[in-house]
Protein backbone atom coordinates (compact mmCIF):
# COMPACT_ATOMS: atom_id res chain seq x y z
CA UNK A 1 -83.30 -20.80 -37.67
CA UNK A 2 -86.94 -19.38 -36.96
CA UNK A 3 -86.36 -16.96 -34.67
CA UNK A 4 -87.73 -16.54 -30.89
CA UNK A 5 -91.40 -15.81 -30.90
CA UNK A 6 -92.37 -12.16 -30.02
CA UNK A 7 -95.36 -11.77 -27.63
CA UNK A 8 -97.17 -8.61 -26.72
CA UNK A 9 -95.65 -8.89 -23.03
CA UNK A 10 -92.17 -8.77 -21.59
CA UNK A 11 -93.37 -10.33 -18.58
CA UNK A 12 -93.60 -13.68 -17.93
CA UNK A 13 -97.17 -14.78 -16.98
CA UNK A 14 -98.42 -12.64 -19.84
CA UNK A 15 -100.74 -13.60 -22.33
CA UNK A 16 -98.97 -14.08 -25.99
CA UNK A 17 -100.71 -12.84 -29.34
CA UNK A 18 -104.07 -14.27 -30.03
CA UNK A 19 -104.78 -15.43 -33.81
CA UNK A 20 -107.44 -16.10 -35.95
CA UNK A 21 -106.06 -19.13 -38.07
CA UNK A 22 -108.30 -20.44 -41.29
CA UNK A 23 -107.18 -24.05 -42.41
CA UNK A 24 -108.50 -25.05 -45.90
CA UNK A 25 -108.52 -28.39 -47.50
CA UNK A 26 -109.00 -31.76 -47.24
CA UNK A 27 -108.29 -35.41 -46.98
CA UNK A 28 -105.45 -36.20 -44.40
CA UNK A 29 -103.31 -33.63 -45.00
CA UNK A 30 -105.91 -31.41 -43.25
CA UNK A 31 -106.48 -32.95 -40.41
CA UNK A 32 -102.76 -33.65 -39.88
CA UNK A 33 -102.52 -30.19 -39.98
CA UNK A 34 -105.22 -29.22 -37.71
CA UNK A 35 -104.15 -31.85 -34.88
CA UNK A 36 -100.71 -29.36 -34.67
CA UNK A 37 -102.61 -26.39 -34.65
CA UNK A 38 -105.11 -27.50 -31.91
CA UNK A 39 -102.04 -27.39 -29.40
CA UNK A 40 -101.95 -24.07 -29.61
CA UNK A 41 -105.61 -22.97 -29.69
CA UNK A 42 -106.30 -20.99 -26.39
CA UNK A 43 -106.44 -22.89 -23.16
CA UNK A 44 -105.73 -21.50 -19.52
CA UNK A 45 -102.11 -22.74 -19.58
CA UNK A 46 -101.45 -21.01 -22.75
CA UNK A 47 -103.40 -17.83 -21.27
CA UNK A 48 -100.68 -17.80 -18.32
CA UNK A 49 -97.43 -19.07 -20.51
CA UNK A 50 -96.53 -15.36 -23.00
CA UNK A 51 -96.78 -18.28 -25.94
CA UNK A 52 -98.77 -17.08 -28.97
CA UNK A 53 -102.10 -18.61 -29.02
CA UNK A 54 -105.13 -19.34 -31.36
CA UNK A 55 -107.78 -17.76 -30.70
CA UNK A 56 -110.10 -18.97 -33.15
CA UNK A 57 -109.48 -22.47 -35.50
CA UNK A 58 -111.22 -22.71 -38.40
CA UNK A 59 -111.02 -26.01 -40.89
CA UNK A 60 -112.26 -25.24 -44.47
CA UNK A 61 -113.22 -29.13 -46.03
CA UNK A 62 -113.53 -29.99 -49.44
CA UNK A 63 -116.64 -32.17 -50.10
CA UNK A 64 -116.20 -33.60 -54.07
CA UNK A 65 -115.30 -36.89 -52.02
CA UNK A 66 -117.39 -39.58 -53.97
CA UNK A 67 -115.62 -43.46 -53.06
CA UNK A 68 -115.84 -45.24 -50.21
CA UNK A 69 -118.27 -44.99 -47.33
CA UNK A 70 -118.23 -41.36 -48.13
CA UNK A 71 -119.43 -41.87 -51.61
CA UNK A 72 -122.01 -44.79 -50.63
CA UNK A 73 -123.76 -42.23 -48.53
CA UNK A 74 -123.86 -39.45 -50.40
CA UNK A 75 -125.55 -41.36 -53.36
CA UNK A 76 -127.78 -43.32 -50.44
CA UNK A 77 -128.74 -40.36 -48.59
CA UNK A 78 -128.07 -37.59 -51.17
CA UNK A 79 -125.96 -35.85 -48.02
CA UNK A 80 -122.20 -34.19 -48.69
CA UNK A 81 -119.37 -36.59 -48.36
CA UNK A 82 -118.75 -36.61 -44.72
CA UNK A 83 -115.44 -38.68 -44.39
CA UNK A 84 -112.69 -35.95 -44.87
CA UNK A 85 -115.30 -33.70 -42.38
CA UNK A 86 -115.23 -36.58 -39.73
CA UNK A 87 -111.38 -36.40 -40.08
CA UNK A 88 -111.11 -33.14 -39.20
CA UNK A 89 -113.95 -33.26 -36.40
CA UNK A 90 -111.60 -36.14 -34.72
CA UNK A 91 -108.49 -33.92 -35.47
CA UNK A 92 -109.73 -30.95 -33.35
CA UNK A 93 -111.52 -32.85 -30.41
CA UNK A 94 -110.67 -32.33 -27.46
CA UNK A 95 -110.58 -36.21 -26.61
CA UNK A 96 -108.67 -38.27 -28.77
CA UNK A 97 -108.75 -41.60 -27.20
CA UNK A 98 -112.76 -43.33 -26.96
CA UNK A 99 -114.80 -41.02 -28.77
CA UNK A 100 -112.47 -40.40 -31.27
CA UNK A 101 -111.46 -43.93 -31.73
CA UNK A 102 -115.46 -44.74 -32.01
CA UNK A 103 -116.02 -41.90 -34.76
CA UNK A 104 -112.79 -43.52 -36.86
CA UNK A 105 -114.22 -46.88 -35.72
CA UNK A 106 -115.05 -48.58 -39.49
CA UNK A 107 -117.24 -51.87 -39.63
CA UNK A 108 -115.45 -55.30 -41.06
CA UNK A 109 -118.55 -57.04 -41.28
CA UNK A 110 -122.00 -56.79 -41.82
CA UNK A 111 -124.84 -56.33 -44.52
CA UNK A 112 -124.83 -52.83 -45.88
CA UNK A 113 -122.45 -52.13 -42.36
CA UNK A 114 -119.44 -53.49 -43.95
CA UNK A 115 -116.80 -50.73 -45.20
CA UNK A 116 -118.76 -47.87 -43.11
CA UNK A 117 -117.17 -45.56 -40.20
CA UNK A 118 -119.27 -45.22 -37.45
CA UNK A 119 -118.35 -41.02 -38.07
CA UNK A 120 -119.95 -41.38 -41.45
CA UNK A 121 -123.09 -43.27 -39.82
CA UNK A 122 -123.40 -40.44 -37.13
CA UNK A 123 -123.12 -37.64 -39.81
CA UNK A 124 -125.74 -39.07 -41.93
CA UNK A 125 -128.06 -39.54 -38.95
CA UNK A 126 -127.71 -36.28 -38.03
CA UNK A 127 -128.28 -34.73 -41.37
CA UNK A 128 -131.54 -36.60 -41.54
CA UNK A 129 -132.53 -35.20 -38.25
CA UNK A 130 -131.51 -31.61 -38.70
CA UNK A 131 -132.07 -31.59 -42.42
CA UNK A 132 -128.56 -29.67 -42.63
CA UNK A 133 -125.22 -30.88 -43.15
CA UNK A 134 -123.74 -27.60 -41.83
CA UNK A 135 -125.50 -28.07 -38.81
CA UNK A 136 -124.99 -32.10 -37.87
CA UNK A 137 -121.35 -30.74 -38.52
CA UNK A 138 -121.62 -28.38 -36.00
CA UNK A 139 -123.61 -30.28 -33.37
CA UNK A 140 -120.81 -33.61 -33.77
CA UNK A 141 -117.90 -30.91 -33.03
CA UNK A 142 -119.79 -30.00 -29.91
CA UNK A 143 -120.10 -33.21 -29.18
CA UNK A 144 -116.25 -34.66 -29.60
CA UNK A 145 -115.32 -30.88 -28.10
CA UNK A 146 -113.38 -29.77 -30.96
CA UNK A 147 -110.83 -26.71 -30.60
CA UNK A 148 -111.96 -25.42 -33.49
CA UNK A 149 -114.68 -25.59 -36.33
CA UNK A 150 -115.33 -27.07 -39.14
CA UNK A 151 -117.19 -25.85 -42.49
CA UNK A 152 -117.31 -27.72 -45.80
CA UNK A 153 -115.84 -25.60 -48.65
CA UNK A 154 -119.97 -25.49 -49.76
CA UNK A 155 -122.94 -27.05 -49.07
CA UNK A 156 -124.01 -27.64 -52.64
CA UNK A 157 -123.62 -31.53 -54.15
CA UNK A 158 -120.80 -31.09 -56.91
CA UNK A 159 -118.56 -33.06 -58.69
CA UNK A 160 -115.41 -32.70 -60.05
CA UNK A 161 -114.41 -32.85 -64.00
CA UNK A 162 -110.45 -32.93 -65.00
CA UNK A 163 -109.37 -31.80 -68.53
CA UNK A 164 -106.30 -33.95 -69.64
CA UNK A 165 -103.44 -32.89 -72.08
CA UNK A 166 -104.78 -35.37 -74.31
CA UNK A 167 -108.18 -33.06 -74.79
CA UNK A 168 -110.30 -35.94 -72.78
CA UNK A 169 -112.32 -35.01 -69.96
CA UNK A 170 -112.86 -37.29 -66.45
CA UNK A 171 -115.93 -36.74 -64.10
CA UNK A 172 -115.66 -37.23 -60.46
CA UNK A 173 -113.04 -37.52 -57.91
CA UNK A 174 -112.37 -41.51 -58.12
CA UNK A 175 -112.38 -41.74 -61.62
CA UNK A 176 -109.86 -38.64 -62.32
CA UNK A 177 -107.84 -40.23 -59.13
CA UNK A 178 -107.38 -43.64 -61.32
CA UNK A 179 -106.62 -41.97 -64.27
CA UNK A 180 -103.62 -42.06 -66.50
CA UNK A 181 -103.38 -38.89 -67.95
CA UNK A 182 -101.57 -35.50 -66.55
CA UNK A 183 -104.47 -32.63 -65.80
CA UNK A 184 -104.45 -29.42 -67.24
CA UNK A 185 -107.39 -27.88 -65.58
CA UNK A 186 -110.06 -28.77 -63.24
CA UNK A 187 -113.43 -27.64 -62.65
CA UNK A 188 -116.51 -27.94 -60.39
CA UNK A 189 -120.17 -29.47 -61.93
CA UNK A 190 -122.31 -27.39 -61.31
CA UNK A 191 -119.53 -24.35 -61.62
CA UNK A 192 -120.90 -21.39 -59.74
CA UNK A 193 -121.73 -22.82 -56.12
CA UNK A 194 -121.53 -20.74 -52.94
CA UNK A 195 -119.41 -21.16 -49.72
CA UNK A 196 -120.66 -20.97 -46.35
CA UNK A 197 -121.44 -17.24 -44.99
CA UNK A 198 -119.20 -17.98 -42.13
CA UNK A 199 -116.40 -19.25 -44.25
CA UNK A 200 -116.32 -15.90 -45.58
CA UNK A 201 -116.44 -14.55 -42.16
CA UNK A 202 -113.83 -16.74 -41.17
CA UNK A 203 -111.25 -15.67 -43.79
CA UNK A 204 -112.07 -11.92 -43.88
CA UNK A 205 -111.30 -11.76 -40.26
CA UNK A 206 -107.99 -14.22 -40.34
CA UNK A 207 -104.56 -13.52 -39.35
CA UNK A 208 -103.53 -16.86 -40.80
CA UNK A 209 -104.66 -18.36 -44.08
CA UNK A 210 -102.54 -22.15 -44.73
CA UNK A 211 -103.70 -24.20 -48.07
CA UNK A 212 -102.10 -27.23 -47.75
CA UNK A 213 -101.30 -29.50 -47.61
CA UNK A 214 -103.12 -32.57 -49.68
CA UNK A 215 -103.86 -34.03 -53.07
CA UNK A 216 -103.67 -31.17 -54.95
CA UNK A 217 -105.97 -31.86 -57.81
CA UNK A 218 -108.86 -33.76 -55.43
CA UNK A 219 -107.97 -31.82 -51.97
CA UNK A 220 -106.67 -28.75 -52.38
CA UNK A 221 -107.89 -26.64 -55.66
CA UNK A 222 -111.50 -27.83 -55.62
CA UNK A 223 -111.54 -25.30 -52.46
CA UNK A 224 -110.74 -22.33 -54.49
CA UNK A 225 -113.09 -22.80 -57.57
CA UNK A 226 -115.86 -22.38 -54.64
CA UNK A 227 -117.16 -19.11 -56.16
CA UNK A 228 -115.65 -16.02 -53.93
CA UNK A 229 -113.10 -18.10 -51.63
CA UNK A 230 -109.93 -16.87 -53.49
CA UNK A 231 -111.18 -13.42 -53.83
CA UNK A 232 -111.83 -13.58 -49.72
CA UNK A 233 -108.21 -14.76 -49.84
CA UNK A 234 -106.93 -12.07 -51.84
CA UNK A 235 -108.82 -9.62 -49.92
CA UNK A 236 -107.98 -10.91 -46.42
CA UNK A 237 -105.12 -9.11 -44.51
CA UNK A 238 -104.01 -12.76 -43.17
CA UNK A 239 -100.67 -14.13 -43.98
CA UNK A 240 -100.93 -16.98 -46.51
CA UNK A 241 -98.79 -20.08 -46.62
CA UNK A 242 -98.81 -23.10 -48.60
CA UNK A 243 -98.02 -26.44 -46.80
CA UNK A 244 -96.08 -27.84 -49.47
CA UNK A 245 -96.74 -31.88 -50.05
CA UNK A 246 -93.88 -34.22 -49.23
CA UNK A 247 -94.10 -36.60 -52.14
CA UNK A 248 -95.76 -36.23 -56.13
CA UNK A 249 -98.36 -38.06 -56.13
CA UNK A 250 -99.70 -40.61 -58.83
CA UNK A 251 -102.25 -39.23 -61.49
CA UNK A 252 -101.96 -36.15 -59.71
CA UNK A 253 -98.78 -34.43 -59.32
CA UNK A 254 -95.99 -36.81 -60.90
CA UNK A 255 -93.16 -34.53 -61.76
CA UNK A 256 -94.68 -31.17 -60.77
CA UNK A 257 -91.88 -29.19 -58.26
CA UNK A 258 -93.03 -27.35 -55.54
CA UNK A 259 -93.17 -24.26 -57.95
CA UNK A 260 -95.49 -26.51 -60.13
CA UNK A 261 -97.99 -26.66 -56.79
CA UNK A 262 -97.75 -23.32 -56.36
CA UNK A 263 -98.56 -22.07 -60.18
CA UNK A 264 -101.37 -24.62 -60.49
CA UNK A 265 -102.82 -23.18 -56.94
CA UNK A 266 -102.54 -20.02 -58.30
CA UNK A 267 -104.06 -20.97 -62.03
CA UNK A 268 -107.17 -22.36 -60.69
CA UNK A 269 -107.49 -19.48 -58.22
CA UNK A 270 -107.37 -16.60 -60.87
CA UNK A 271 -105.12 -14.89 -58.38
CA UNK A 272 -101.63 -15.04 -56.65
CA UNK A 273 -102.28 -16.53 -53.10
CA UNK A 274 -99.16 -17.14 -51.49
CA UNK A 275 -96.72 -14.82 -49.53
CA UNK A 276 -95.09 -17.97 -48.07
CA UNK A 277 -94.37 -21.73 -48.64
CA UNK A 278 -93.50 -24.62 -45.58
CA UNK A 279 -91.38 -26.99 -47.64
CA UNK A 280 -89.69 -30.35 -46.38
CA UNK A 281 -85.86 -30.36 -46.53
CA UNK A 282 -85.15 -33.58 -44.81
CA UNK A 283 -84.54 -36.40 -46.89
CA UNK A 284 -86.59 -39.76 -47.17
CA UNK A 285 -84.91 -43.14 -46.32
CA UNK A 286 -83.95 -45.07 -49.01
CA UNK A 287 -86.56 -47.32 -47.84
CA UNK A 288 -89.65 -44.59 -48.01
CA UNK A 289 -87.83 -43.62 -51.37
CA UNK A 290 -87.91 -47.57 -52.83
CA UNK A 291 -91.72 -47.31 -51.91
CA UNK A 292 -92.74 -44.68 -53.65
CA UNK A 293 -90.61 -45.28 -56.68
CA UNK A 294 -92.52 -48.46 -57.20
CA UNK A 295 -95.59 -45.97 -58.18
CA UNK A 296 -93.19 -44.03 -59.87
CA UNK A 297 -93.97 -40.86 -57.14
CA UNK A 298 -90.81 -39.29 -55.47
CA UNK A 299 -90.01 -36.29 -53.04
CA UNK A 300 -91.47 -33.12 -54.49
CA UNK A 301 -88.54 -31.02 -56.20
CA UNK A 302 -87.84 -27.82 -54.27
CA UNK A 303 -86.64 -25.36 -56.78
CA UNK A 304 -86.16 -22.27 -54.89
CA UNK A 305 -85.17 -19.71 -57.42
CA UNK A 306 -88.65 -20.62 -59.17
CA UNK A 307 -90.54 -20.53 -55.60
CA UNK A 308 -89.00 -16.94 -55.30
CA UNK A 309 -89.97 -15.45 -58.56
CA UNK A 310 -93.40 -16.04 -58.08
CA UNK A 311 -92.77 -13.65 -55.45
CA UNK A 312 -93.45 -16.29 -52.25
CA UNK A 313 -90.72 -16.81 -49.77
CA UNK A 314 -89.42 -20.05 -48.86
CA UNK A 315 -89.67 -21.67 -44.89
CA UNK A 316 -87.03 -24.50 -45.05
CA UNK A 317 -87.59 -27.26 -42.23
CA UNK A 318 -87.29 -30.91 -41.40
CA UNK A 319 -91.04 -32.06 -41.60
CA UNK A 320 -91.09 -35.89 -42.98
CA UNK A 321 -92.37 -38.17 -40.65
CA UNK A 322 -91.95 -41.67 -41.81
CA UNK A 323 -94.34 -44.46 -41.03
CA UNK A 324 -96.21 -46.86 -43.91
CA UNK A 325 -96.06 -43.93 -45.58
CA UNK A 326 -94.76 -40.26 -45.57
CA UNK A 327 -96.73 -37.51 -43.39
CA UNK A 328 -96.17 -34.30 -42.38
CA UNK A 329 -94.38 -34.35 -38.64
CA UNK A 330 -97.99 -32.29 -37.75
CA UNK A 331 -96.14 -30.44 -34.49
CA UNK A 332 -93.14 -29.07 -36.07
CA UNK A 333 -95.37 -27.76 -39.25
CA UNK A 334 -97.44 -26.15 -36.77
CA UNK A 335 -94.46 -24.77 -34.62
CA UNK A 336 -93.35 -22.83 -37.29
CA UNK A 337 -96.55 -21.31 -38.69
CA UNK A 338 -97.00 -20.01 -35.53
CA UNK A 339 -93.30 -18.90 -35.54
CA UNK A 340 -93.78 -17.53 -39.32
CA UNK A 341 -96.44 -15.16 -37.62
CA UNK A 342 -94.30 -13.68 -35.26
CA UNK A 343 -92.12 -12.48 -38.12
CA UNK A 344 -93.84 -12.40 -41.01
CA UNK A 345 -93.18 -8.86 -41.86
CA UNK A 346 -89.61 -9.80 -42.70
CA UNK A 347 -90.87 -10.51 -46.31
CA UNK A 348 -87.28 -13.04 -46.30
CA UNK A 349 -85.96 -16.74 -47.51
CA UNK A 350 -86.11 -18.54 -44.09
CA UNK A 351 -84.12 -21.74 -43.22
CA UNK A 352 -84.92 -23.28 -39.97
């Protein structure tokens, strides 16, 4: 079991430990992830309960998004894929019932409306008025009240191109999505592109650094081929933990383990990120497991020993929540990130 969290008080009516906690990338794995974490981000019933607390939320986005609504406006309006962004905006806010349901909100019907979420819309609008991406970001979190903020991984329009073991190369994020080949390497056109200043900021000053989790081909590693973000990583004093996925995924990770995830994280980052790993334990229903076999995915292998020799330690815990498909049970991931941090120094194989 995690054990009881430590706070900086004995007494009761004390405030807990306040962290800075840095969220990177994308689709809805992210924003899964950041609706746990926004429990815990300061409020004055936290300030009064000893719990630990965050004191700043950050969510770092991938933007190589180009299908969809997402990818209709960014070749319309030559604007950054907003959809994962918009995710992640209604993941944080403070309201999740009108105004969140309105930003999700996607049109059936309607010339050029049809397919579109009303988040998108509002994105683009506000990128035409402000003439900055960064800043309509900023300006719809204040808006929905977010917990938290939200920076795209970098503000430059790139594209993703996959090298296959057959020597062929795929460009862009749909097209390497629906192919049929394994990837050996991926890489960002244009290559040398720039994060945010305050992404930088944002990790340098973290106590809490989680990749994960998400597609890891389309979601996760286009993050860290942002020039400098896995050097900022290295360099951070933050612990780092990789939400592991649930299930492989098709084109993407069929038949990598958790190991695999961790080795290609590592491969594309040119350094060795991890000190931890959150891996699911509980096992699908035969039903979820039927599903998924049909694409030929299954739950991700967890092969320990090979987890441990890359020198990251293993948090053990039930986290498969079952619906249409499998997701991450978002409250119990965040639970025990937050409990990770009150031991982390215990550099140890932890079961919960």
């Amino acid at each position: 079991m995690l054990p009881q969290m430590r706070t900086n008080s004995s007494e009761t009516g004390k405030a807990g430990p306040e962290l800075r906690v840095v969220a990177i990338g994308g689709g809805t794995g992210l924003s899964t992830l950041l609706k746990g974490l926004k429990r815990y981000v300061m409020t004055p019933a936290l300030a009064i309960s000893g719990q630990p607390t965050i004191h700043e939320l950050s969510g770092v986005v991938t933007v190589s998004d180009d299908g969809g609504s997402s990818g209709r406006l960014r070749k319309e309006f030559n604007m950054l894929p907003p959809g994962d962004v918009r995710n992640c905006i209604v993941a944080l806010s403070e309201d999740e019932a009108l105004l969140s349901r309105l930003f999700q909100h996607r049109f059936q019907k309607g010339s050029g409306l049809e397919g579109h979420s009303f988040g998108n819309l509002f994105l683009a609008a506000l990128t035409s008025i402000t003439g900055d991406f960064a800043e309509a970001v900023r300006l719809s979190s204040e808006i929905l009240l977010t917990r938290g903020h939200i920076y795209p991984a970098t503000m430059a329009s790139v594209e993703l191109e996959a090298l296959l073991e057959d020597g062929t190369r795929v460009r862009g994020e749909t097209k390497i999505t629906a192919s049929k080949g394994k990837i050996r390497e991926l890489v960002l056109v244009p290559p040398d592109v720039e994060p945010l200043p305050q992404t930088l900021e944002a990790i340098a000053s973290a106590d809490l650094i989680t990749i994960g989790p998400g597609s890891l081909f389309t979601s996760l590693i286009p993050n860290l081929l942002v020039r400098g973000i896995p050097e900022a990583i290295l360099e951070s004093n933050a612990v780092k933990v990789f939400v592991c996925n649930l299930m492989t995924q098709v084109n993407e990770s069929l038949s990598l383990t958790a190991a695999d995830h961790i080795r290609a994280l590592n491969d594309h980052a040119g350094v060795q990120l991890f000190d931890y790993t959150l891996i699911n334990r509980k096992t699908a229903s035969p039903e979820m497991k039927a599903k998924y076999a049909l694409e030929g995915a299954s739950q991700i292998v967890v092969d320990l020993e090979a987890i441990e020799a890359l020198g990251v330690c293993p948090v053990l815990g039930d986290y498969l929540e079952e619906g249409e498909v499998a997701r991450h049970a978002a409250d119990r991931v965040a639970h025990d990130l937050m409990a990770l941090m009150a031991q982390a120094p215990d550099r140890q194989t932890i079961r919960s």
